[in-house]
N, C-alpha and C. Protein backbone atom coordinates (compact mmCIF):
# COMPACT_ATOMS: atom_id res chain seq x y z
N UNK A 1 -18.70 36.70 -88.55
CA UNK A 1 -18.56 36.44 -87.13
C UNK A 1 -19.95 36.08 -86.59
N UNK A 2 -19.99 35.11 -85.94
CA UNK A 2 -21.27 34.65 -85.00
C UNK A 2 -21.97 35.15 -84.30
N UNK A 3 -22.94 35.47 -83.82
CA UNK A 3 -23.40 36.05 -82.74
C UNK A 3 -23.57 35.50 -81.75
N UNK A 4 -23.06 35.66 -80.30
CA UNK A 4 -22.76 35.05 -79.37
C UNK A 4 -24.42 34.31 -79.11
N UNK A 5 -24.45 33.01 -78.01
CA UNK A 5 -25.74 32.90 -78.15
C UNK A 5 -25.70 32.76 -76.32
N UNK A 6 -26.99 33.49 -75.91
CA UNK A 6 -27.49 33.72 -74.62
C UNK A 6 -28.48 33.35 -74.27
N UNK A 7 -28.64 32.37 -73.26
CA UNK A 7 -30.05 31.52 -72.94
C UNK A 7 -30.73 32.50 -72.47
N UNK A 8 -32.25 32.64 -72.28
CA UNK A 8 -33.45 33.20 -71.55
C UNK A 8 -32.58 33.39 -70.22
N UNK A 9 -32.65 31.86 -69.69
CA UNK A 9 -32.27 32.11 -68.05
C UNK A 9 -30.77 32.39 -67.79
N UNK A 10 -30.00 32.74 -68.32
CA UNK A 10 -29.27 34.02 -68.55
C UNK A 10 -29.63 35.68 -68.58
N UNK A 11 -30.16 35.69 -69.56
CA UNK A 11 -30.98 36.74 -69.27
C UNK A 11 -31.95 37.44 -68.00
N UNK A 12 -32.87 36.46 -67.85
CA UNK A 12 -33.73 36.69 -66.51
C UNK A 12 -32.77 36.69 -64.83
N UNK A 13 -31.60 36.11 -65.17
CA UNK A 13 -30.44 35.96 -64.08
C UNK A 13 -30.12 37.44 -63.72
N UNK A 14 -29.51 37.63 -64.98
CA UNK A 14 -29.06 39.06 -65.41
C UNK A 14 -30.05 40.15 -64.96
N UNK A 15 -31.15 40.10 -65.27
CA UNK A 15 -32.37 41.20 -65.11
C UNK A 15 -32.33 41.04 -63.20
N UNK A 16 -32.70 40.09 -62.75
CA UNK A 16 -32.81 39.94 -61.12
C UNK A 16 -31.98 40.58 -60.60
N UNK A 17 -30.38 40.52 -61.07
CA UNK A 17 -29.08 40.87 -60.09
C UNK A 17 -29.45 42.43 -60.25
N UNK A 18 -29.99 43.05 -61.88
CA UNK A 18 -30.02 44.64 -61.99
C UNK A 18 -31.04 45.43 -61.17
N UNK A 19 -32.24 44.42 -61.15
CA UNK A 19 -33.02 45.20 -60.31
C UNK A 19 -32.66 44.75 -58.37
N UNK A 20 -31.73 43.83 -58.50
CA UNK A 20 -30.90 43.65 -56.88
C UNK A 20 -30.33 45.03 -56.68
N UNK A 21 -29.80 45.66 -57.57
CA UNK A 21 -28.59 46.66 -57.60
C UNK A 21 -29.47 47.72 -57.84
N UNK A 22 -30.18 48.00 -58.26
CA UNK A 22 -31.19 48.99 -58.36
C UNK A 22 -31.63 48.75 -57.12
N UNK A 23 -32.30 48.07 -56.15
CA UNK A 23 -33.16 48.38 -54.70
C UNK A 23 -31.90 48.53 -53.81
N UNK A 24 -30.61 48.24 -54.18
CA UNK A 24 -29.05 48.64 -52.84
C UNK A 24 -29.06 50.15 -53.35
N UNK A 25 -29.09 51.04 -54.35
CA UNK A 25 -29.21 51.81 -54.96
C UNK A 25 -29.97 53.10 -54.17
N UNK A 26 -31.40 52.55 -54.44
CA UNK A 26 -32.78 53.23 -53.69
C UNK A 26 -31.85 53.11 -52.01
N UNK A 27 -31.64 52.08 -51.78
CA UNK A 27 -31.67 51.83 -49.96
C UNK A 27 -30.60 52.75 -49.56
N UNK A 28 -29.54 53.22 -50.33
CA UNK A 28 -28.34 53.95 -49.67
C UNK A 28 -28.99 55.29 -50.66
N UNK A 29 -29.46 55.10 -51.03
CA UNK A 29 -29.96 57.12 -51.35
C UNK A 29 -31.30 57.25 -49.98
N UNK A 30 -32.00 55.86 -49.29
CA UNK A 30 -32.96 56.64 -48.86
C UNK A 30 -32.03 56.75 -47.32
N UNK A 31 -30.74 56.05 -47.02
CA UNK A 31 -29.61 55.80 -45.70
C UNK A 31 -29.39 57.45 -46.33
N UNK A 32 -28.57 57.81 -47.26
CA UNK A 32 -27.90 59.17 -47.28
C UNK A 32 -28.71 60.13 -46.74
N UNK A 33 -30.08 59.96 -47.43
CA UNK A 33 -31.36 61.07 -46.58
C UNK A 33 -31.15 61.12 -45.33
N UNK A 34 -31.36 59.92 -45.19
CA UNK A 34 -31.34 60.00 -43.09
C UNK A 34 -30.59 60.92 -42.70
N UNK A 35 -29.00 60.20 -43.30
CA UNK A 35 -27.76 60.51 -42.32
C UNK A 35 -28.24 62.59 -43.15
N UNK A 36 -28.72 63.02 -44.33
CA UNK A 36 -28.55 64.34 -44.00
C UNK A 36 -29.53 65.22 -43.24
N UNK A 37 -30.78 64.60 -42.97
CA UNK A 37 -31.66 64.45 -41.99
C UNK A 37 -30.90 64.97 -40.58
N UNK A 38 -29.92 63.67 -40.42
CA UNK A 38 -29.48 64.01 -38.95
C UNK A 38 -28.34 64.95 -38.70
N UNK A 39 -27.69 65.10 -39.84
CA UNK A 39 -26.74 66.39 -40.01
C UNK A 39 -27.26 67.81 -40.03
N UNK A 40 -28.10 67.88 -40.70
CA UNK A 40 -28.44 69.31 -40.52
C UNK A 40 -29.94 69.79 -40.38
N UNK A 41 -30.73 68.73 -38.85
CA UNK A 41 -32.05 69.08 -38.47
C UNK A 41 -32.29 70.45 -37.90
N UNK A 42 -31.19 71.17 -37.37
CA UNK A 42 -31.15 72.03 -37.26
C UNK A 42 -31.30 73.34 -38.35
N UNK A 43 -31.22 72.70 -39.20
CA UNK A 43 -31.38 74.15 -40.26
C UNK A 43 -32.43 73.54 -41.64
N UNK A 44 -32.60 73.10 -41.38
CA UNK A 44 -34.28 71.91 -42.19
C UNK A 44 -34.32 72.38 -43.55
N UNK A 45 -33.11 72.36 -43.82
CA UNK A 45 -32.49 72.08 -45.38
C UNK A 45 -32.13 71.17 -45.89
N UNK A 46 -31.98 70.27 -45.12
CA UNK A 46 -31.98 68.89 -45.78
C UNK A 46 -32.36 68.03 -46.70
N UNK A 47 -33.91 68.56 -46.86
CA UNK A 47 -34.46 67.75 -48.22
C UNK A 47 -33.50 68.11 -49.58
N UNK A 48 -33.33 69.31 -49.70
CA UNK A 48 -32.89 70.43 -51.24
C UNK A 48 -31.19 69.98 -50.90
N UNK A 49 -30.78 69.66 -50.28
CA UNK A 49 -29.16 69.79 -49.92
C UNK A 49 -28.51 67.98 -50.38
N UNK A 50 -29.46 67.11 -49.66
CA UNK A 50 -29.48 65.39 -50.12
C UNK A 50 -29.95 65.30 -51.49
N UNK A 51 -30.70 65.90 -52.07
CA UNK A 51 -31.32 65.58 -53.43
C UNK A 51 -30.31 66.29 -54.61
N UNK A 52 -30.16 67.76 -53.99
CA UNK A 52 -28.92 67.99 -54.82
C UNK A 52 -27.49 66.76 -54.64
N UNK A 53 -27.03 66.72 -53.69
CA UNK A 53 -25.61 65.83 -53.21
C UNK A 53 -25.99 64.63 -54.64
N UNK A 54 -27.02 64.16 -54.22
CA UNK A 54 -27.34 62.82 -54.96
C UNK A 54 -27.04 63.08 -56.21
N UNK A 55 -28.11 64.25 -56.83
CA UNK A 55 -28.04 64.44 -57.99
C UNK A 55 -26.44 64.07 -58.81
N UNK A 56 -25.18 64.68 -58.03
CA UNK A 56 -23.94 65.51 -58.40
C UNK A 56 -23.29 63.58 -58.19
N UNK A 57 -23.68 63.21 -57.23
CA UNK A 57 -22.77 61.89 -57.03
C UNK A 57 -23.26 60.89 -58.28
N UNK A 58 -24.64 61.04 -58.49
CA UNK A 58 -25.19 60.11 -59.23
C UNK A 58 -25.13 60.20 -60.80
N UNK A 59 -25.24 61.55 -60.74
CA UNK A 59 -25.13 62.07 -62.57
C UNK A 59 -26.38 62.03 -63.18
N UNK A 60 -27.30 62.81 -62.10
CA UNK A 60 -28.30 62.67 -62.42
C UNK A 60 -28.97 64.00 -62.50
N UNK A 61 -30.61 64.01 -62.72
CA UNK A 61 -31.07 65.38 -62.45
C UNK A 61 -31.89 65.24 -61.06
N UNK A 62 -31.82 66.41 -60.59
CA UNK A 62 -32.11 66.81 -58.67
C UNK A 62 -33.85 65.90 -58.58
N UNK A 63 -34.39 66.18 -60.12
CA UNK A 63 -35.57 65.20 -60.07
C UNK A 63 -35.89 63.90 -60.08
N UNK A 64 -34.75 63.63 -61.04
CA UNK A 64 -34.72 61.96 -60.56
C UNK A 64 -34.00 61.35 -59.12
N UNK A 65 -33.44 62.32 -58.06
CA UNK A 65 -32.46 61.84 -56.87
C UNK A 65 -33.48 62.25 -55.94
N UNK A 66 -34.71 63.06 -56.48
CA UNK A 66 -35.82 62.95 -55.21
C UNK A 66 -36.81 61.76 -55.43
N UNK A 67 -37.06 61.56 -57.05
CA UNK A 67 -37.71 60.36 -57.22
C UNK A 67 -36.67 58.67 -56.47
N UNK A 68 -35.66 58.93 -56.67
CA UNK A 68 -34.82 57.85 -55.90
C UNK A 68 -35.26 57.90 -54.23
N UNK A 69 -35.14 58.96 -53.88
CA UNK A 69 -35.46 59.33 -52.36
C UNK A 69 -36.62 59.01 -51.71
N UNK A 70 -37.79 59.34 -52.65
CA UNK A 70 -39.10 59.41 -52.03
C UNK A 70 -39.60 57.78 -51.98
N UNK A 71 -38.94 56.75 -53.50
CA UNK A 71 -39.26 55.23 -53.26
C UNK A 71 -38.59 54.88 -51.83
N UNK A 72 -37.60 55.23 -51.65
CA UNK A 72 -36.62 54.95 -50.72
C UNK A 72 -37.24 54.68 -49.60
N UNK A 73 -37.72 56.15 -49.22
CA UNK A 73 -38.26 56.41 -47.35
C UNK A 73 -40.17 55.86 -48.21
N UNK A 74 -40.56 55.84 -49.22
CA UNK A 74 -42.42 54.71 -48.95
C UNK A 74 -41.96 53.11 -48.85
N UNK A 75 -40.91 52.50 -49.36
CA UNK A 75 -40.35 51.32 -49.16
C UNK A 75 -40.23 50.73 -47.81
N UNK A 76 -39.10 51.81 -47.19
CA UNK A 76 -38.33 51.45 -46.05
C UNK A 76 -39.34 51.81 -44.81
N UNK A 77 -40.67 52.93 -45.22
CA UNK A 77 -41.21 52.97 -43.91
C UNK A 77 -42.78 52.64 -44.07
N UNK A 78 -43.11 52.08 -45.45
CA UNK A 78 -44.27 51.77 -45.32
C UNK A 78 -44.75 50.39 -46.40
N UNK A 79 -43.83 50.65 -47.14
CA UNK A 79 -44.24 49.53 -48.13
C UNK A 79 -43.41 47.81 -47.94
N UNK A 80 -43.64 47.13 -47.15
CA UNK A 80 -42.10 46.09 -46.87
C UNK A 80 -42.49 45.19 -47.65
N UNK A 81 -43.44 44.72 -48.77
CA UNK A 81 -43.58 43.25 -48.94
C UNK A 81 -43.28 44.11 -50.58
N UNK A 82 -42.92 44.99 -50.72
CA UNK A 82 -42.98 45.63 -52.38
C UNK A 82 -41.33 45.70 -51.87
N UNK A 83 -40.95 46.11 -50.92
CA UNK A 83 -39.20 46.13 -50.52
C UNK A 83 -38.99 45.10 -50.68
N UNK A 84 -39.14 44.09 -50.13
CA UNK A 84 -38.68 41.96 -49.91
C UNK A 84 -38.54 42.06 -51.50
N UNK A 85 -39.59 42.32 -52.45
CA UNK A 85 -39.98 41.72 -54.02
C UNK A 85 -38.73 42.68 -54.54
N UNK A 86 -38.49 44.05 -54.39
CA UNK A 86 -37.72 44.36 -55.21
C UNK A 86 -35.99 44.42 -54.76
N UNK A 87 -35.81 44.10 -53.70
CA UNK A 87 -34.38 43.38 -52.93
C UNK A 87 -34.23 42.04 -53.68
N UNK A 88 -35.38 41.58 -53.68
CA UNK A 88 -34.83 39.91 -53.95
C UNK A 88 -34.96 39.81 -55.87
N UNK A 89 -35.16 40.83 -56.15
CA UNK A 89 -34.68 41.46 -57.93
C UNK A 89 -35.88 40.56 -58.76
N UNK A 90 -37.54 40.86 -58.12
CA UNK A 90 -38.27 39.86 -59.05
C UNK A 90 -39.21 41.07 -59.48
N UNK A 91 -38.87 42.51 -59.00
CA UNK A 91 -39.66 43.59 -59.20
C UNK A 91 -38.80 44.93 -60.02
N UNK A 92 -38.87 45.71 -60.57
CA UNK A 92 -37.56 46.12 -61.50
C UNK A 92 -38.41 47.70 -60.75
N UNK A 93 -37.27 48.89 -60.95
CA UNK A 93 -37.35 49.95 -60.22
C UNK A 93 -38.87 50.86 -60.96
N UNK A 94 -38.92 50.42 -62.22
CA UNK A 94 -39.54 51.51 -62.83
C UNK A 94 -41.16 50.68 -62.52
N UNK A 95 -41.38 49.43 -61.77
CA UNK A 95 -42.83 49.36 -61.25
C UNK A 95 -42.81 50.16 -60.01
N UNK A 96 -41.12 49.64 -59.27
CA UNK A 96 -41.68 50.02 -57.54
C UNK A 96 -41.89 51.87 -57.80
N UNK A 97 -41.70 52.57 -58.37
CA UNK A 97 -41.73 54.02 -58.78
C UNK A 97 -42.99 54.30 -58.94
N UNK A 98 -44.06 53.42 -60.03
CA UNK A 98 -45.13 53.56 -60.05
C UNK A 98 -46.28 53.14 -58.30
N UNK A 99 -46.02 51.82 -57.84
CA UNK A 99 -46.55 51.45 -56.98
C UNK A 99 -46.14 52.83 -55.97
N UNK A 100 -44.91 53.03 -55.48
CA UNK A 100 -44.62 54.16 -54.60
C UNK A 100 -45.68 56.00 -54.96
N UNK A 101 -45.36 55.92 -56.25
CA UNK A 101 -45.75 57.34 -56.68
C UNK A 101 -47.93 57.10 -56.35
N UNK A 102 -48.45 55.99 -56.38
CA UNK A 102 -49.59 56.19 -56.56
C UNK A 102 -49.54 56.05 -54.82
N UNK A 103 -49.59 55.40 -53.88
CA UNK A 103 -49.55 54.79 -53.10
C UNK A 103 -49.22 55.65 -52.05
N UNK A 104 -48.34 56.58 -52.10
CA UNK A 104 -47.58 57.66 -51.25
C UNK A 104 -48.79 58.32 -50.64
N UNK A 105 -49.61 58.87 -51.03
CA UNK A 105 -50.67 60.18 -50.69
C UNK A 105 -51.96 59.53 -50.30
N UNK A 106 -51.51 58.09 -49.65
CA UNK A 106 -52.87 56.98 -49.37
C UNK A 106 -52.16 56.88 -47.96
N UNK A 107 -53.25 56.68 -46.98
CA UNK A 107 -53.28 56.76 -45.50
C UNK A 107 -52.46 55.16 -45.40
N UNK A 108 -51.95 55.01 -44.35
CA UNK A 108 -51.26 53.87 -43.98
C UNK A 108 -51.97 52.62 -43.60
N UNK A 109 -53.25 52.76 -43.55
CA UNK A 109 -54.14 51.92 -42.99
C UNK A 109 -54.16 51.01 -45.08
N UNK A 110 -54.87 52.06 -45.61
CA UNK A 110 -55.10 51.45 -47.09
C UNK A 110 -53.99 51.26 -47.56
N UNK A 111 -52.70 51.39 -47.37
CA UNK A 111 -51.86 50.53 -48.16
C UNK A 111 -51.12 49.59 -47.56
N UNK A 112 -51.69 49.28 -46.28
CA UNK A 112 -51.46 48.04 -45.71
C UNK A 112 -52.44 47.04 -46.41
N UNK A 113 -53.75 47.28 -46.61
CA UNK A 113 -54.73 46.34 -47.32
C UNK A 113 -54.18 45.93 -48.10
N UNK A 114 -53.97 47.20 -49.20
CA UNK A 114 -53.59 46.68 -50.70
C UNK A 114 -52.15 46.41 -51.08
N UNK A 115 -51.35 46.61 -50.27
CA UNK A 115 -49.71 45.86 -51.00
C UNK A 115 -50.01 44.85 -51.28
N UNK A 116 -50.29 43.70 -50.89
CA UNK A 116 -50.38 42.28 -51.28
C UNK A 116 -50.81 42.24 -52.55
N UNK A 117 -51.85 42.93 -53.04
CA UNK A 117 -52.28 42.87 -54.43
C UNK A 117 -51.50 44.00 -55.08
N UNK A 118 -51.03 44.62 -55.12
CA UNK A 118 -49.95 45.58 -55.75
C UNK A 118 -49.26 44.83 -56.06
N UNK A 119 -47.79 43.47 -55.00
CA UNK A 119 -46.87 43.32 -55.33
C UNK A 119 -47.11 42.19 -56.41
N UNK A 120 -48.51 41.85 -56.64
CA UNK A 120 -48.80 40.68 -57.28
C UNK A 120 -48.92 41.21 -58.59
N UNK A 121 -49.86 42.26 -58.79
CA UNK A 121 -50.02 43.79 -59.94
C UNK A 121 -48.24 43.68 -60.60
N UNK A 122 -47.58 44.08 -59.75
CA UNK A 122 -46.08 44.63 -60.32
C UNK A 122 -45.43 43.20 -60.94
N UNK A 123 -45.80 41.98 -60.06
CA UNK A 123 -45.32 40.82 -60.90
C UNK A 123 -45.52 40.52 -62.29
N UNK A 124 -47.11 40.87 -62.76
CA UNK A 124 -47.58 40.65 -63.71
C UNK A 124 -47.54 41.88 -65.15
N UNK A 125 -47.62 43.00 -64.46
CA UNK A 125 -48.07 44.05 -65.54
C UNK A 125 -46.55 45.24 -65.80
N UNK A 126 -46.55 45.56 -67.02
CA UNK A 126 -45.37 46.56 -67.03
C UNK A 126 -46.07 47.51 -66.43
N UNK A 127 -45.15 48.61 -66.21
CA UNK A 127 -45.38 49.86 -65.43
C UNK A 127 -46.62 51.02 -66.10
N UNK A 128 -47.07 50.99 -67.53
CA UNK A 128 -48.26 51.30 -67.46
C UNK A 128 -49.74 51.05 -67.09
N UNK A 129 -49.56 49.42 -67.64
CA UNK A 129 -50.70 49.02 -67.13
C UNK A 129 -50.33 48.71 -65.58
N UNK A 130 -49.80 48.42 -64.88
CA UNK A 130 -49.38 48.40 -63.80
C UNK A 130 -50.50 49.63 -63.00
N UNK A 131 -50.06 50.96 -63.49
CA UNK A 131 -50.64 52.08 -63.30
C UNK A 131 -52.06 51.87 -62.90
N UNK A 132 -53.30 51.24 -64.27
CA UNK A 132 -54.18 51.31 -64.04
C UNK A 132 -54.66 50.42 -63.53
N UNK A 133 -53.82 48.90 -63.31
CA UNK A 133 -54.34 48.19 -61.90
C UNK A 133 -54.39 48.60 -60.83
N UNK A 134 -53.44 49.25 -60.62
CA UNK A 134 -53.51 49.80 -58.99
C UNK A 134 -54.54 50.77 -58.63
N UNK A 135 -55.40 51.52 -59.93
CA UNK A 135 -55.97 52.27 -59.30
C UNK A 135 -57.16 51.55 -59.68
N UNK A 136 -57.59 50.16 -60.11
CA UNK A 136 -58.55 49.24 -60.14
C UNK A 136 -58.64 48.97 -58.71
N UNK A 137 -57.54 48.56 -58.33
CA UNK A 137 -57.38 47.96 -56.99
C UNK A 137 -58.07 48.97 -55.80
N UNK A 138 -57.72 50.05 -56.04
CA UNK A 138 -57.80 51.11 -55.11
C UNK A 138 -59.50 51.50 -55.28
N UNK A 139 -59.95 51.48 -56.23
CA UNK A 139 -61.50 52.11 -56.88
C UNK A 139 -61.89 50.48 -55.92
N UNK A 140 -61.34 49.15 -56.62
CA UNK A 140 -62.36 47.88 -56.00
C UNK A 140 -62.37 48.14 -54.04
N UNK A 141 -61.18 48.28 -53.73
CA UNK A 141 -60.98 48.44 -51.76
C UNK A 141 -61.48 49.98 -51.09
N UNK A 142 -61.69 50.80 -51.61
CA UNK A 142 -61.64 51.93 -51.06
C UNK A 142 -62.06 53.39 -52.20
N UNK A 143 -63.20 52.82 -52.61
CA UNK A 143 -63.39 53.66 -53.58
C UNK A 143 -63.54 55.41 -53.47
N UNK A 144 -63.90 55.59 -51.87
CA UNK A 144 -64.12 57.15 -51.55
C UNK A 144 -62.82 57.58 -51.78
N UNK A 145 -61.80 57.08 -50.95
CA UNK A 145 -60.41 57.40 -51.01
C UNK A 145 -59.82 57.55 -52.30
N UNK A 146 -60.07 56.57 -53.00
CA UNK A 146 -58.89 56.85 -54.48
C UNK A 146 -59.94 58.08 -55.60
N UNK A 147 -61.07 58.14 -55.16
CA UNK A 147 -62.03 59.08 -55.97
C UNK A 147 -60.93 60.50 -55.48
N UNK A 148 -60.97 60.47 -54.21
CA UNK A 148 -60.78 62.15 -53.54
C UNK A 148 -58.76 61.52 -53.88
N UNK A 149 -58.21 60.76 -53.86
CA UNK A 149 -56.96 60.73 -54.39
C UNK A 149 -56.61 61.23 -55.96
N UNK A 150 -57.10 61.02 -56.80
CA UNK A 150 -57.66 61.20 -57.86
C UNK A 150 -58.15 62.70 -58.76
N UNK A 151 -58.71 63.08 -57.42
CA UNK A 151 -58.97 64.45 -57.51
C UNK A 151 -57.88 65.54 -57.21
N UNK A 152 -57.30 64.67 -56.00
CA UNK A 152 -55.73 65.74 -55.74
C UNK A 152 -54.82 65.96 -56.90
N UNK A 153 -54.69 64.46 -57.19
CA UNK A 153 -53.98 64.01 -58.76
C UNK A 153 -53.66 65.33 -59.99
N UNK A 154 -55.20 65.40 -60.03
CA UNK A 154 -55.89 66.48 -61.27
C UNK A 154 -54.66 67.92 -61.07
N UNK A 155 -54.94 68.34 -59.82
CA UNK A 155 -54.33 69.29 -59.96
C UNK A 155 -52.53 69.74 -60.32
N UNK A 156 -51.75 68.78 -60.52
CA UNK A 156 -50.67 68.52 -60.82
C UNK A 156 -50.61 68.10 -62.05
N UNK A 157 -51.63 67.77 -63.06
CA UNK A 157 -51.42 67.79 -64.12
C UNK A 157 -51.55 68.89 -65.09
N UNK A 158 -50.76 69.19 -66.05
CA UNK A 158 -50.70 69.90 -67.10
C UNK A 158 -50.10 69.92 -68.32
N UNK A 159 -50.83 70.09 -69.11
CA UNK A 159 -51.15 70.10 -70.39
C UNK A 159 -50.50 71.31 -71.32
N UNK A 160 -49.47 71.26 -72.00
CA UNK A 160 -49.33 72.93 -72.51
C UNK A 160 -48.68 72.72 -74.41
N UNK A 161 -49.09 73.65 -75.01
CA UNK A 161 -48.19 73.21 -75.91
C UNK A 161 -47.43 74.42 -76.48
N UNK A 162 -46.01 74.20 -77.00
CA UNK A 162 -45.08 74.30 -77.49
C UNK A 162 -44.68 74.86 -78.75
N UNK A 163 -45.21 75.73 -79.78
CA UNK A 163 -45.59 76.22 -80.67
C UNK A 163 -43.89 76.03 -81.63
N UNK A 164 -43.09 75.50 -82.18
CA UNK A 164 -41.66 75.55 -82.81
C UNK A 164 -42.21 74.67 -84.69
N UNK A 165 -42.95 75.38 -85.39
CA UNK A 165 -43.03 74.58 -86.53
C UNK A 165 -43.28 73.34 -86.35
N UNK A 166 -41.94 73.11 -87.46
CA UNK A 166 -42.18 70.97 -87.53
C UNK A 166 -42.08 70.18 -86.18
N UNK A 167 -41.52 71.71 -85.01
CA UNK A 167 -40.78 70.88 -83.71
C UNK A 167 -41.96 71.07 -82.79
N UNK A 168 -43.34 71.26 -83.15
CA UNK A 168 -44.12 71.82 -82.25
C UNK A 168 -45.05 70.31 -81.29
N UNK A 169 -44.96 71.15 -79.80
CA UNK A 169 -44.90 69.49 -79.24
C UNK A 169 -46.17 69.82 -78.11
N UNK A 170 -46.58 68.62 -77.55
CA UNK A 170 -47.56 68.76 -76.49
C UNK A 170 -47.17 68.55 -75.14
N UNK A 171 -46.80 69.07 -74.22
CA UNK A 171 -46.40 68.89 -73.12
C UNK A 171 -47.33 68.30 -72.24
């Protein structure tokens, strides 16, 4: 039997519509926030109550439905030219995750500078090196800031290991 044959621009068609459906995705998990936002401001449980919901609708874990959440509301309220790129499916979820995750804990003034060169970063580089452009970018525009960003960074990382024999691992 043959193997079916599939052009490139088939493919790249295909990839655009997924990461289309991936940013409708992000946009109605960061709409569900709202609407539980406005359901229960009164009892300011909302963050833990939407991230679980998500989790259970999505089939996911409560960590990946806050990572859905948090691109959601840096997209929709601060990032718009990284929103346009990954709506119009030329940006795939696992850059806008990186651009969002570095970008989040930067004042609104500096990531107004630097989106433009981010969304150009995410065009070009997969999501690791992606990583260390942006914080090229950030060291070249604003080097005090991403030094003391950097430093916050540190403390959320950790290192541990796992002691199981042949299964012994580095966290």
């Amino acid at each position: 039997m043959a193997a079916p044959v599939v052009s490139l621009e088939a493919l790249i068609a295909a990839a655009r519509e997924e990461n289309r459906h991936a940013a409708r995705k992000i946009a109605a998990c960061y709409d569900f926030h709202l609407t539980c936002i406005a359901q229960d401001a009164k009892h300011r449980r909302y963050s833990r109550y939407g991230r679980t919901e998500l989790a259970v609708a999505l089939g996911c874990s409560a960590t990946v439905a806050e990572a859905y959440i948090s691109a959601g509301v840096a997209l929709h309220t601060r990032m718009p030219k990284l929103r346009g790129e990954f709506e119009a499916g030329e940006i795939d979820f696992a850059r806008v995750r990186v651009a969002c995750r570095i970008l989040d804990n930067l004042s609104d003034a500096l990531v107004d500078l630097v989106e433009g060169d981010v969304v150009e970063a995410a065009r070009r580089f997969s999501p690791g090196p992606l990583e260390k452009e942006i914080w090229e970018i950030l060291l070249r525009v604003a080097p005090e800031e991403a030094a003391a960003l950097r430093e916050f960074a540190k403390k959320f990382r950790n290192v541990s290991y796992a002691p199981a024999g042949e299964l012994a691992r580095i966290r």
